[in-house]
C-alpha atoms as a PDB file:
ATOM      1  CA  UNK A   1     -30.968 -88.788-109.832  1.00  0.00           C
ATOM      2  CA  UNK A   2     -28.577 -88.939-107.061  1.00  0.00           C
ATOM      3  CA  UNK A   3     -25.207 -89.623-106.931  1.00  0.00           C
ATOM      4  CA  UNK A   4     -22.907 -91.153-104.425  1.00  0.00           C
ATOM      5  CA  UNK A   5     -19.008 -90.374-103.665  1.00  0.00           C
ATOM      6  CA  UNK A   6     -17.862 -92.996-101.662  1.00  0.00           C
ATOM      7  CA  UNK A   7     -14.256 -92.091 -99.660  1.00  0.00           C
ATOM      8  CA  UNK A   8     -12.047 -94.546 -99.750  1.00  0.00           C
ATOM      9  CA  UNK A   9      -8.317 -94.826 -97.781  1.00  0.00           C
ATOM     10  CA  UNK A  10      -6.797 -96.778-100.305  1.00  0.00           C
ATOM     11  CA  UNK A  11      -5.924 -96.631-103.626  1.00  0.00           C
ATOM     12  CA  UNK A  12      -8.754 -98.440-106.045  1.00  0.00           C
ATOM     13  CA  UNK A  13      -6.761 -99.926-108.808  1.00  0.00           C
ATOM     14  CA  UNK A  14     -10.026-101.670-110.445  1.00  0.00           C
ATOM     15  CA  UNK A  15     -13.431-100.105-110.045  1.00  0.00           C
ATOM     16  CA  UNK A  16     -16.575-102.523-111.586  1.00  0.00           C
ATOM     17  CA  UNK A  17     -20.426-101.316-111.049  1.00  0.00           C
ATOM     18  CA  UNK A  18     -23.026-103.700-111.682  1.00  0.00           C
ATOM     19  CA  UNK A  19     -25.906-101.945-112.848  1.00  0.00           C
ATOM     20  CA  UNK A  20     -28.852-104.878-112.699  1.00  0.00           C
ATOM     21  CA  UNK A  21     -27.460-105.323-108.712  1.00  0.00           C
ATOM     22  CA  UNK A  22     -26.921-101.879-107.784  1.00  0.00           C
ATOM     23  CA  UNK A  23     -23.389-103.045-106.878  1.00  0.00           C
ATOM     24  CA  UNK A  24     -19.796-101.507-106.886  1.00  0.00           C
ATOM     25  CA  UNK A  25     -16.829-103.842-106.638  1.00  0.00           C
ATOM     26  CA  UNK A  26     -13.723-102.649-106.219  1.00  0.00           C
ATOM     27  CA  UNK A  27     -10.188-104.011-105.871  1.00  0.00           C
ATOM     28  CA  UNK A  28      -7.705-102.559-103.950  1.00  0.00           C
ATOM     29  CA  UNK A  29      -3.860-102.567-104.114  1.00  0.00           C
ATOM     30  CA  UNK A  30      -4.510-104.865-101.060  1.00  0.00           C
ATOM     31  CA  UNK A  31      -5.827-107.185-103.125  1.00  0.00           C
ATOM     32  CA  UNK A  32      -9.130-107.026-101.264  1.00  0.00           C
ATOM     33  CA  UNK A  33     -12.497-107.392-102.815  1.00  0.00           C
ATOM     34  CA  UNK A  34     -14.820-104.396-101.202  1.00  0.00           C
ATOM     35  CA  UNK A  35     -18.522-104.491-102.018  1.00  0.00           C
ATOM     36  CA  UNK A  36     -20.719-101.640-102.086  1.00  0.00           C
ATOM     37  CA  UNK A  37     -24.251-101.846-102.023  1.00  0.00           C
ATOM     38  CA  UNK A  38     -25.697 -98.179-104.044  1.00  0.00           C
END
C-alpha cells in the first residue's frame, strides 16, 4: 500500500482524513480549508 507525503508551506494546525472519500482536510493557521483528494 502506498503512501503519500504531501509538502505543505504552512503550518497545519488541524489535519482530518476521511477514509470512505479518500479525502484529507486540513486547516491552516490561515484559517483556510485545503482539500486533498488521496
Amino acid at each position: 500500500q502506498a503512501k503519500e507525503v504531501i509538502e505543505c508551506a504552512e503550518n497545519i494546525d488541524l489535519a482530518t482524513y476521511i477514509p470512505d472519500k479518500h479525502c484529507l482536510v486540513t486547516l491552516t493557521q490561515k484559517s483556510k480549508l485545503k482539500f486533498f483528494d488521496l
